[in-house]
PDB file of N, CA and C in Angstrom:
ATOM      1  N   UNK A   1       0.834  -1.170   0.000  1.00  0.00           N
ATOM      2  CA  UNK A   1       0.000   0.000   0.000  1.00  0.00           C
ATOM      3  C   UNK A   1       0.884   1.241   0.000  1.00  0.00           C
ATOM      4  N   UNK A   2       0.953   2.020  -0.876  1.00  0.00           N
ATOM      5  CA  UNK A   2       1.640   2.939  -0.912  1.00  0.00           C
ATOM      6  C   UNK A   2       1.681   4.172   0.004  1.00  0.00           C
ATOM      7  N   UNK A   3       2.577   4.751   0.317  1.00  0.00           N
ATOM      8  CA  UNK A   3       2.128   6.077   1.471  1.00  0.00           C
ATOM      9  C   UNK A   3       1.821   5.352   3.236  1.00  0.00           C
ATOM     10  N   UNK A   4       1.701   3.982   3.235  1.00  0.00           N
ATOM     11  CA  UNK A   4       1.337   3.429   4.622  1.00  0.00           C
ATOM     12  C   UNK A   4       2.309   3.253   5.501  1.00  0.00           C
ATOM     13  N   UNK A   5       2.765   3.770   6.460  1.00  0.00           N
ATOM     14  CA  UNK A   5       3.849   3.982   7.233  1.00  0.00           C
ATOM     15  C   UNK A   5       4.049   2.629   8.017  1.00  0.00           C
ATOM     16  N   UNK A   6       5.492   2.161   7.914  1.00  0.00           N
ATOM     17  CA  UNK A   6       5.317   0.755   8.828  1.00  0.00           C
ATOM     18  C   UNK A   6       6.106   1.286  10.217  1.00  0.00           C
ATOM     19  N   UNK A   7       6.055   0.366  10.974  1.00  0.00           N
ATOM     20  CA  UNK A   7       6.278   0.303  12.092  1.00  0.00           C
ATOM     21  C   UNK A   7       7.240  -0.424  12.513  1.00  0.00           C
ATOM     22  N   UNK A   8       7.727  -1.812  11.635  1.00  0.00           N
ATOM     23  CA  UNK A   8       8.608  -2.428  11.843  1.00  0.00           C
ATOM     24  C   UNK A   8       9.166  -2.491  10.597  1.00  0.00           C
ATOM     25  N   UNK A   9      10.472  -3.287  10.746  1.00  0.00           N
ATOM     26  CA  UNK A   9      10.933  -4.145   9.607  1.00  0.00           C
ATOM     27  C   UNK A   9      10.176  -5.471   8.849  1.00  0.00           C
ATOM     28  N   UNK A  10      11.058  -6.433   8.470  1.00  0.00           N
ATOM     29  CA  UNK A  10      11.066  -7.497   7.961  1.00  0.00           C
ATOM     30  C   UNK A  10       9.559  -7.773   8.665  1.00  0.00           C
ATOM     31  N   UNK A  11       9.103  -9.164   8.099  1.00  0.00           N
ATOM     32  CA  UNK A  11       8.222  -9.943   8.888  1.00  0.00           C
ATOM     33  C   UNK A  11       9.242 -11.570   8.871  1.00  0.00           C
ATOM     34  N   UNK A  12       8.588 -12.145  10.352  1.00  0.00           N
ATOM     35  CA  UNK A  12       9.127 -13.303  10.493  1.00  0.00           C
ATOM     36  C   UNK A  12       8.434 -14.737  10.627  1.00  0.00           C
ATOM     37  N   UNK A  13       8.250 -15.556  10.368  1.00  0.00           N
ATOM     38  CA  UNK A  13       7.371 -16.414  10.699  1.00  0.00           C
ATOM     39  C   UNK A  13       8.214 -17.963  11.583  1.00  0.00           C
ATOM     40  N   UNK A  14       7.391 -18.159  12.569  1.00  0.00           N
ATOM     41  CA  UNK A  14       8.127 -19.379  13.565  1.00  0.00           C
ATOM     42  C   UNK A  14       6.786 -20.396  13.780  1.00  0.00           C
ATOM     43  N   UNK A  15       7.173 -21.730  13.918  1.00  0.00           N
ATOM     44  CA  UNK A  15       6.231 -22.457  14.024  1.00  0.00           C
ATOM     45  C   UNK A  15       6.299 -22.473  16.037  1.00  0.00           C
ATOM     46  N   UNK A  16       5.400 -23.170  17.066  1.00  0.00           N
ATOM     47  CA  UNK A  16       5.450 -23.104  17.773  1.00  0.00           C
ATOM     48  C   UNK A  16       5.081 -24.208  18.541  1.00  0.00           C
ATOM     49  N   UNK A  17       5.066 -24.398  19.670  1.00  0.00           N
ATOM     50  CA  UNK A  17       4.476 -25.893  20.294  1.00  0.00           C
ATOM     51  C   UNK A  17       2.823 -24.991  20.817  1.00  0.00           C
ATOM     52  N   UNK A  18       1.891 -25.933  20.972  1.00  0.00           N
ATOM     53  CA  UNK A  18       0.637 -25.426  21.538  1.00  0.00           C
ATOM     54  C   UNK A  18       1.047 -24.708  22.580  1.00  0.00           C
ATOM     55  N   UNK A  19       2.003 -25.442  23.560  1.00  0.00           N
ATOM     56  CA  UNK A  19       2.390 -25.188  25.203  1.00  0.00           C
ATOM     57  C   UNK A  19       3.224 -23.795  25.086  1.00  0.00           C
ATOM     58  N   UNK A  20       3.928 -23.650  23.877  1.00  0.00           N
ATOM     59  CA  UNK A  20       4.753 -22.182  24.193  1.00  0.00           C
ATOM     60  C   UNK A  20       3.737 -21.312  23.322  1.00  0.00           C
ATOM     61  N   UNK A  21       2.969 -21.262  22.474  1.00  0.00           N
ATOM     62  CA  UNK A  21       1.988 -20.534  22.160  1.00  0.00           C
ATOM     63  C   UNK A  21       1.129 -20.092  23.521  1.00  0.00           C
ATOM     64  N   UNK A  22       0.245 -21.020  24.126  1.00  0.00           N
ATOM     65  CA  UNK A  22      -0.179 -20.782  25.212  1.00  0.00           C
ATOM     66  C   UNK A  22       0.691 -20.084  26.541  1.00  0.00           C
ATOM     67  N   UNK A  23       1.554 -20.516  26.349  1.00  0.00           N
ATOM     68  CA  UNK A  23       2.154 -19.515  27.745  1.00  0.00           C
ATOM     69  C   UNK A  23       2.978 -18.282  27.352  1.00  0.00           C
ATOM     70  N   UNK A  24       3.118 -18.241  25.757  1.00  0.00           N
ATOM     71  CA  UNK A  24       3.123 -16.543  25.341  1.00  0.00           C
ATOM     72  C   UNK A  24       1.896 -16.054  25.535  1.00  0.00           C
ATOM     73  N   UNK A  25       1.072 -16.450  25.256  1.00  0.00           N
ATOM     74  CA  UNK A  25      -0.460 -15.726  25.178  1.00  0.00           C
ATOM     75  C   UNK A  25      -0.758 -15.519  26.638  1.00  0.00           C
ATOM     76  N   UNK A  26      -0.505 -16.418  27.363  1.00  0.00           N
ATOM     77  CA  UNK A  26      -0.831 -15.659  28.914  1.00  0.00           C
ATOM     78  C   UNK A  26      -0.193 -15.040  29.162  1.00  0.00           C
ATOM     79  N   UNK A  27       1.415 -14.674  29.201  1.00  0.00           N
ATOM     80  CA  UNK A  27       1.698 -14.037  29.244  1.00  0.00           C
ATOM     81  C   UNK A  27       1.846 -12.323  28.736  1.00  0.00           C
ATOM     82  N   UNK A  28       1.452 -12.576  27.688  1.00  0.00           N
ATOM     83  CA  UNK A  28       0.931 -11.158  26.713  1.00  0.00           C
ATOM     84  C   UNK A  28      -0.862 -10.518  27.787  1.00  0.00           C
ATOM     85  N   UNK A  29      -1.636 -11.633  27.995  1.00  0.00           N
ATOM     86  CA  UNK A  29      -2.402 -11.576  28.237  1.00  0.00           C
ATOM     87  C   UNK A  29      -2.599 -10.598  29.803  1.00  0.00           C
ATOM     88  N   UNK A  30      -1.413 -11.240  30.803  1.00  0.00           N
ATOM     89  CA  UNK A  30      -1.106 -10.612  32.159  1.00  0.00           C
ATOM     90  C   UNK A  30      -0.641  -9.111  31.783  1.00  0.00           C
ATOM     91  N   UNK A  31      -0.087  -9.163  31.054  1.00  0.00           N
ATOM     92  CA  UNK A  31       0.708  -7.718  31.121  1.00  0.00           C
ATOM     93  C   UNK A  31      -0.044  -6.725  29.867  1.00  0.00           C
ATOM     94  N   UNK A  32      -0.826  -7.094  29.252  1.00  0.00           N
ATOM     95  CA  UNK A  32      -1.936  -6.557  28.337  1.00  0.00           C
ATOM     96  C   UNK A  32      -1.281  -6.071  27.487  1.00  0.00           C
ATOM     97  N   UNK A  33      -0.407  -6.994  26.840  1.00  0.00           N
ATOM     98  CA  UNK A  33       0.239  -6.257  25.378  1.00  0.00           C
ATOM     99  C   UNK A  33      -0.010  -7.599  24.742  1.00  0.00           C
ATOM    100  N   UNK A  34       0.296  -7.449  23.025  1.00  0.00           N
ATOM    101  CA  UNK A  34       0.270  -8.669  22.614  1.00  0.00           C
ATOM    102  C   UNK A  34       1.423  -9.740  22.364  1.00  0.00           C
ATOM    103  N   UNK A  35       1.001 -10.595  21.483  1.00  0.00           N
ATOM    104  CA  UNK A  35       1.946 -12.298  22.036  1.00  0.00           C
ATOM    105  C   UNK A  35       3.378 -11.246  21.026  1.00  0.00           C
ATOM    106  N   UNK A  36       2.902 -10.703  19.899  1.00  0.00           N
ATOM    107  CA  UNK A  36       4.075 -10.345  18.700  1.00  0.00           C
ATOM    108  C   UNK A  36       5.375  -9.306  19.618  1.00  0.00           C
ATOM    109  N   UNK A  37       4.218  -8.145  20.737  1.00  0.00           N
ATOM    110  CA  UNK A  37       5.413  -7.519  21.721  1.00  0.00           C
ATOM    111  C   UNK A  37       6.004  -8.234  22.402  1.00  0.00           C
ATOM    112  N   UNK A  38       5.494  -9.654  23.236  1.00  0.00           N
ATOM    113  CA  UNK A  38       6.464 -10.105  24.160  1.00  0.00           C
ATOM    114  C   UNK A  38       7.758 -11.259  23.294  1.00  0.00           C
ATOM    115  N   UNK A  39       7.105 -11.659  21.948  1.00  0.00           N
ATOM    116  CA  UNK A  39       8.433 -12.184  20.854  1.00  0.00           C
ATOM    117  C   UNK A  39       9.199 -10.843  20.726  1.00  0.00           C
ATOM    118  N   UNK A  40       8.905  -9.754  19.984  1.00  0.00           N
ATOM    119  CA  UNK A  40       9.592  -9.086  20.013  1.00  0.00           C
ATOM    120  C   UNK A  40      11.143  -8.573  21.262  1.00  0.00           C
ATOM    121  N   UNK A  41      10.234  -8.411  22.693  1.00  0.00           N
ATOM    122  CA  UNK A  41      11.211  -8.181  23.660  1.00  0.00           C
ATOM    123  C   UNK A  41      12.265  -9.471  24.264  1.00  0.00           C
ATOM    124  N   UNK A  42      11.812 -10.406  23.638  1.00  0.00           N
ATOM    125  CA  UNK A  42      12.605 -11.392  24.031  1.00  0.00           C
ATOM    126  C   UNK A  42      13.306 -11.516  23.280  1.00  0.00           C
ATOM    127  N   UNK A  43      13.279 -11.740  21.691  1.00  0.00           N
ATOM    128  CA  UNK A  43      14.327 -11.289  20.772  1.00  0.00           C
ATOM    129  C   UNK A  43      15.428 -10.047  21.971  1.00  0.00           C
ATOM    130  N   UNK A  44      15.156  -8.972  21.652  1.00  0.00           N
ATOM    131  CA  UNK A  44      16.004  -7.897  21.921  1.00  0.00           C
ATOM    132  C   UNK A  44      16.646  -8.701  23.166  1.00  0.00           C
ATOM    133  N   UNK A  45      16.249  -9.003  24.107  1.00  0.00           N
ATOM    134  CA  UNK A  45      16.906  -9.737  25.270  1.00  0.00           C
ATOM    135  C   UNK A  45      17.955 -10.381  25.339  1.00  0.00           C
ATOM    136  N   UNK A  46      17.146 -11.436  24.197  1.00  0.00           N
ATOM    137  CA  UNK A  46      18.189 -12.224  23.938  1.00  0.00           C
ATOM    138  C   UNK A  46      19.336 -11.721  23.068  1.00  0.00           C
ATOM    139  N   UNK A  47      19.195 -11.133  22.178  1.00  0.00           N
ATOM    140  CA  UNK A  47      20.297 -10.610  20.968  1.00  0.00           C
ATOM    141  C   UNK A  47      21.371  -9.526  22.713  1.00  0.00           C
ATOM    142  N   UNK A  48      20.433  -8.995  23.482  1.00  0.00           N
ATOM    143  CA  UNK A  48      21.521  -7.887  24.208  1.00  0.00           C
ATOM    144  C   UNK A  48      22.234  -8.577  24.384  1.00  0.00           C
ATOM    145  N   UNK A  49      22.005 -10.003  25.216  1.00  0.00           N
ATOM    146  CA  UNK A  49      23.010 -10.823  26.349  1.00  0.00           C
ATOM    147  C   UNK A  49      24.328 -11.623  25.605  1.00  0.00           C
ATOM    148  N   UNK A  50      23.379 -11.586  24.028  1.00  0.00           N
ATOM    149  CA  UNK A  50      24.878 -12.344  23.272  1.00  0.00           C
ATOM    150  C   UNK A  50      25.667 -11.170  22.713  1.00  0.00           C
ATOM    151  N   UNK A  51      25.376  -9.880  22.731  1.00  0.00           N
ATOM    152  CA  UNK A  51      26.231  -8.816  22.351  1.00  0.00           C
ATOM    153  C   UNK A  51      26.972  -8.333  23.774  1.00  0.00           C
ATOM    154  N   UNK A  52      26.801  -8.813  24.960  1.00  0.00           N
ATOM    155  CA  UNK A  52      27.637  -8.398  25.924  1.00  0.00           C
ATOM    156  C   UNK A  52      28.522 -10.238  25.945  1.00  0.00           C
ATOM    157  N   UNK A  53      28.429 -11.639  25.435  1.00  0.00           N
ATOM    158  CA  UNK A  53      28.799 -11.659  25.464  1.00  0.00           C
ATOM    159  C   UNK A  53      30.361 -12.192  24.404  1.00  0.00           C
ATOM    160  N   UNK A  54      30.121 -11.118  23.486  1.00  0.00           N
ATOM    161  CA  UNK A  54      30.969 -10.902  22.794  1.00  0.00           C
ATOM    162  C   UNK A  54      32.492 -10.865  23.044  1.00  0.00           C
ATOM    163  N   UNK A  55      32.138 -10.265  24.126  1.00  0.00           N
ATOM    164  CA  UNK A  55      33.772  -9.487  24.396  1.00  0.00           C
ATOM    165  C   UNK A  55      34.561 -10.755  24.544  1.00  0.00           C
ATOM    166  N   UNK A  56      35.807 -10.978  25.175  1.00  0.00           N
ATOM    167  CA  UNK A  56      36.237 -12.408  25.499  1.00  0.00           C
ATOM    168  C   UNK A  56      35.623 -12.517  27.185  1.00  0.00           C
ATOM    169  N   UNK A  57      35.751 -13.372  27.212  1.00  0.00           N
ATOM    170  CA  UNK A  57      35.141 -13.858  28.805  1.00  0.00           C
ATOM    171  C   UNK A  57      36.836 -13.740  29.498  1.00  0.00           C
ATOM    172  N   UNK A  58      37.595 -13.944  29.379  1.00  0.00           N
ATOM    173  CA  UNK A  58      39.376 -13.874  29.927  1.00  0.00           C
ATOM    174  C   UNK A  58      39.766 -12.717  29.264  1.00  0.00           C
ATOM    175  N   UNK A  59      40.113 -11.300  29.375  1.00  0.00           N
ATOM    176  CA  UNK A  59      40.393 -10.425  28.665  1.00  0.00           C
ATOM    177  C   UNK A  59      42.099 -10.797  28.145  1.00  0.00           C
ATOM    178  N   UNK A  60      42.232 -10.480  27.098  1.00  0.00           N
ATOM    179  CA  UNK A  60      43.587 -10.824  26.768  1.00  0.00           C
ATOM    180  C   UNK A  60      44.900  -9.685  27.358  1.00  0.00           C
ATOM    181  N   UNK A  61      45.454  -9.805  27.393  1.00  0.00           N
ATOM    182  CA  UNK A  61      46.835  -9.019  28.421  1.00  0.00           C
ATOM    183  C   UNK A  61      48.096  -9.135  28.056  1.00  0.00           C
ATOM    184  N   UNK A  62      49.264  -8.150  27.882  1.00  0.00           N
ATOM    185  CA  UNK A  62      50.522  -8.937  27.739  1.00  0.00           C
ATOM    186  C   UNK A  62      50.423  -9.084  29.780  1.00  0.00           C
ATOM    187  N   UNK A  63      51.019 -10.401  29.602  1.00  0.00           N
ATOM    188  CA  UNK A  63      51.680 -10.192  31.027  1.00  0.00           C
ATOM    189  C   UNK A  63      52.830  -9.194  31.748  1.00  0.00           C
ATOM    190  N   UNK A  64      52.793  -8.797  32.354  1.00  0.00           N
ATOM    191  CA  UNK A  64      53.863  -7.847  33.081  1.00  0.00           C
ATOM    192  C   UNK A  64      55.722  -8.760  33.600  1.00  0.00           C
ATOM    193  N   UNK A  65      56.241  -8.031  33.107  1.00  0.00           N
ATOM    194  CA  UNK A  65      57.989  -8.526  32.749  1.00  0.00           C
ATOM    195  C   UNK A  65      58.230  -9.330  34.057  1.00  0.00           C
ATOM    196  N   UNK A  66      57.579  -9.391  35.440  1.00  0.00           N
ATOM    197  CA  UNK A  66      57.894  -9.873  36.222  1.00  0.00           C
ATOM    198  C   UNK A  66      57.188 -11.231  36.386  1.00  0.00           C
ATOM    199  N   UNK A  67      55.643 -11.001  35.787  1.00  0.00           N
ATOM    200  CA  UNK A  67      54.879 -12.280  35.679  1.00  0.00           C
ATOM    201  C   UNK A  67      55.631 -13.475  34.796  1.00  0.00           C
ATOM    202  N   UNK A  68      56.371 -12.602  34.106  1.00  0.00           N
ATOM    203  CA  UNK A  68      57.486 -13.746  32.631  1.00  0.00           C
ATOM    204  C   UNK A  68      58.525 -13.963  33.071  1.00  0.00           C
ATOM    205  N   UNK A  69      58.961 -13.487  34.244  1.00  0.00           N
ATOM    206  CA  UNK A  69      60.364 -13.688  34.803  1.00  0.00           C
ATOM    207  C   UNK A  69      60.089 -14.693  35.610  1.00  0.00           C
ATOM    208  N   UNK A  70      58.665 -15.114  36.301  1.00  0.00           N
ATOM    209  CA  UNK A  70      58.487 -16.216  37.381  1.00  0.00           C
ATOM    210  C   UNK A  70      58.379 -17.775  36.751  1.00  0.00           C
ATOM    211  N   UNK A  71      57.440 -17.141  35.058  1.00  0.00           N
ATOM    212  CA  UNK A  71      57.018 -18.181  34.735  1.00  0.00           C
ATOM    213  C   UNK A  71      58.444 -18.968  33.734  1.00  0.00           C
ATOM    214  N   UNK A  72      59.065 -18.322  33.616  1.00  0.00           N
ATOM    215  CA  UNK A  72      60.324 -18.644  32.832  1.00  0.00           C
ATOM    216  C   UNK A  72      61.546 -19.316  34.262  1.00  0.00           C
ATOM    217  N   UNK A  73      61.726 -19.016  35.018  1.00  0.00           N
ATOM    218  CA  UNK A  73      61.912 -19.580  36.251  1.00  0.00           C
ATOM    219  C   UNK A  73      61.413 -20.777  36.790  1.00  0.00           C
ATOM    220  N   UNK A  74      60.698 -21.242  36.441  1.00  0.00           N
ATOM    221  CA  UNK A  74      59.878 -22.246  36.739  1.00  0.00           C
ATOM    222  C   UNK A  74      59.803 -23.970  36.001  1.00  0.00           C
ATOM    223  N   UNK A  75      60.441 -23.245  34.671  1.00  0.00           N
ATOM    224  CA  UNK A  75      60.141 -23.960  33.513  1.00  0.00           C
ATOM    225  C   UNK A  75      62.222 -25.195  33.260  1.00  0.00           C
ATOM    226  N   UNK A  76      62.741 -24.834  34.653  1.00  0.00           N
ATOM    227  CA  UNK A  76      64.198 -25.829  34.848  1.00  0.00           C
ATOM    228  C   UNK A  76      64.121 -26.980  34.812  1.00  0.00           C
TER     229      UNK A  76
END
C-alpha cells in the first residue's frame, strides 16, 4: 500500500508448540500487550546478552615482565 507507514521491519514467521503458544499468550495476556510484543522483547533480550557476550570472557593481556620472569623460572 503505498504512502502506509510501517512500524517495523522485515516480517518473520516461527512455528510453535501449543504449550509455548499458550504460555506466550498468557503471558501477553497478564501484562496486556500482545503475544508479537512479548516475541519481540525477548528477541532484543536475547540478541543484548549475546552482544555483551561478545567481548572475550578472559580479557587478553601482555603479562607484566615480572609475571614472565616467574614463569620462565619455573620452567628448569
Amino acid at each position: 500500500m503505498p504512502g502506509k507507514h510501517k512500524k517495523f521491519g522485515p516480517r518473520l514467521t516461527v512455528s510453535l508448540t501449543g504449550k509455548d503458544y499458550d504460555d506466550l499468550s498468557a503471558l501477553a495476556e497478564k501484562d496486556e500487550v500482545s503475544v508479537s510484543w512479548v516475541v519481540r522483547r525477548a528477541i532484543d533480550e536475547y540478541l543484548e546478552s549475546h552482544r555483551q557476550d561478545a567481548e572475550p570472557v578472559l580479557p587478553l593481556r601482555i603479562p607484566q615482565k615480572a609475571e614472565r620472569t616467574v614463569r620462565h623460572a619455573g620452567r628448569k
